[in-house]
Protein backbone atom coordinates (compact mmCIF):
# COMPACT_ATOMS: atom_id res chain seq x y z
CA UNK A 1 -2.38 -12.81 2.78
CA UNK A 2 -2.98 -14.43 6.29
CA UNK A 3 -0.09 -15.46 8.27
CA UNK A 4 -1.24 -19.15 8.12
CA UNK A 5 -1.44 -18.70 4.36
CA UNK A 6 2.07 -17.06 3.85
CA UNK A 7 3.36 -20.51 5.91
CA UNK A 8 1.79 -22.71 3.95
CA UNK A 9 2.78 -21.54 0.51
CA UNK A 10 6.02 -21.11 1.86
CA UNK A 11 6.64 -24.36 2.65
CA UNK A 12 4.89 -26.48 -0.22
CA UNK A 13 6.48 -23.77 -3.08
CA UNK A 14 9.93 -23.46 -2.30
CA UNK A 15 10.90 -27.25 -3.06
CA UNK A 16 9.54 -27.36 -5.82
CA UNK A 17 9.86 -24.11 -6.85
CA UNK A 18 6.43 -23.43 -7.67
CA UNK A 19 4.45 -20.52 -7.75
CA UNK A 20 0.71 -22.05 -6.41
CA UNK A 21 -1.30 -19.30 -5.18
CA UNK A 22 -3.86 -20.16 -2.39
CA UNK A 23 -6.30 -20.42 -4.64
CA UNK A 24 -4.39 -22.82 -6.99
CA UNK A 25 -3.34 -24.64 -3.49
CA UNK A 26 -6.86 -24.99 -2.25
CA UNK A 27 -7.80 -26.36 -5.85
CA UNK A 28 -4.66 -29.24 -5.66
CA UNK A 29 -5.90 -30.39 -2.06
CA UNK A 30 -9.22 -30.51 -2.01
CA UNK A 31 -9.56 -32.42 -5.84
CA UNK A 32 -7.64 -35.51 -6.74
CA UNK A 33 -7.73 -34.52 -10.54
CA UNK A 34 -5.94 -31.24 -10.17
CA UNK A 35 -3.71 -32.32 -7.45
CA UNK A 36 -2.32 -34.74 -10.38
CA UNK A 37 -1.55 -30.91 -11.66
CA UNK A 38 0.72 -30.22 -8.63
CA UNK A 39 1.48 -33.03 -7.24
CA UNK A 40 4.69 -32.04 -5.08
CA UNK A 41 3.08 -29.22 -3.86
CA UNK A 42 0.34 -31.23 -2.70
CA UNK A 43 1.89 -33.80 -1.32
CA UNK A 44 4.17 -31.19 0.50
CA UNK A 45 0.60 -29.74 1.75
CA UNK A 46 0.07 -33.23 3.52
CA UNK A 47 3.04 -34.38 4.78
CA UNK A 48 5.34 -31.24 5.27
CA UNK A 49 3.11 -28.49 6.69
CA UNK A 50 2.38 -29.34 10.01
CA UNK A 51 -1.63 -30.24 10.97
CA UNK A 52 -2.53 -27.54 12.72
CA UNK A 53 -1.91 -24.86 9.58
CA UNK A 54 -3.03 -27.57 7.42
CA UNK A 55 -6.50 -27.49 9.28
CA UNK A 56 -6.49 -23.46 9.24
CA UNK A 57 -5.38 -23.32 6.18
CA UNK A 58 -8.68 -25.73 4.69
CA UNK A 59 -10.99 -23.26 7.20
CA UNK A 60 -9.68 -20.54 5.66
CA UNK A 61 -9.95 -21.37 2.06
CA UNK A 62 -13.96 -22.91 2.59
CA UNK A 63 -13.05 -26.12 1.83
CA UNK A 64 -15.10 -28.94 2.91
CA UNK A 65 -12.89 -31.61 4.90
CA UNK A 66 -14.73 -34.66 3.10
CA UNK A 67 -12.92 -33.42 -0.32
CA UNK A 68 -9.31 -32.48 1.34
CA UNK A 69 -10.02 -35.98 3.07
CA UNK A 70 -9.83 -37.75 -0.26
CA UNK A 71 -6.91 -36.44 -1.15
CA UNK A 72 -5.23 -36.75 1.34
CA UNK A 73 -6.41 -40.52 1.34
CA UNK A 74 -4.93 -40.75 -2.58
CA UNK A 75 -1.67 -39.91 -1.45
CA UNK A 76 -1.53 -41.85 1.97
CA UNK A 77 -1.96 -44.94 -0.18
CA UNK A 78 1.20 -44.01 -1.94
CA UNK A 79 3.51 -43.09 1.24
CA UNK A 80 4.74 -45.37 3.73
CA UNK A 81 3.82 -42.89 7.02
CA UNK A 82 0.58 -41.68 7.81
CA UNK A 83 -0.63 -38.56 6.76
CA UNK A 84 -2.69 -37.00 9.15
CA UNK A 85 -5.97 -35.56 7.14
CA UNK A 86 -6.43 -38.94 5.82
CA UNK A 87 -8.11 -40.45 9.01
């Protein structure tokens, strides 16, 4: 596990005490159906885990930033403060 990766789980698991792998992670960000799955974790992802791990964490994982992008746009219209992979 990467360092960025061992961050990132860190951070969206432990509230909620989940157990996501970065599999599981890169599943709940990057697809609005299974981020209803997960969705503290994911919404941790996008508004806890600062942007630059965010970013290295999509690279790392293969995602495609149009996908995470939609995601992230499903749960900025359900927060108050922006979310910065929605723009």
């Amino acid at each position: 596990m990467t360092h960025v990766t061992s961050q990132v789980l860190g951070t969206v698991n432990a509230p909620y005490s989940a157990n996501l792998s970065a599999c599981q992670l890169a599943d709940v960000i990057s697809d609005v159906g299974a981020a209803q799955s997960a969705v503290g974790p994911a919404f941790s992802f996008f508004s806890e885990v600062p942007t630059d791990l965010q970013t290295a964490f999509v690279a790392e994982m293969g995602l495609t930033q149009d996908r995470v992008r939609g995601v992230a746009k499903h749960f900025q219209s359900l927060c108050p403060f922006p979310l910065a992979l929605a723009s």
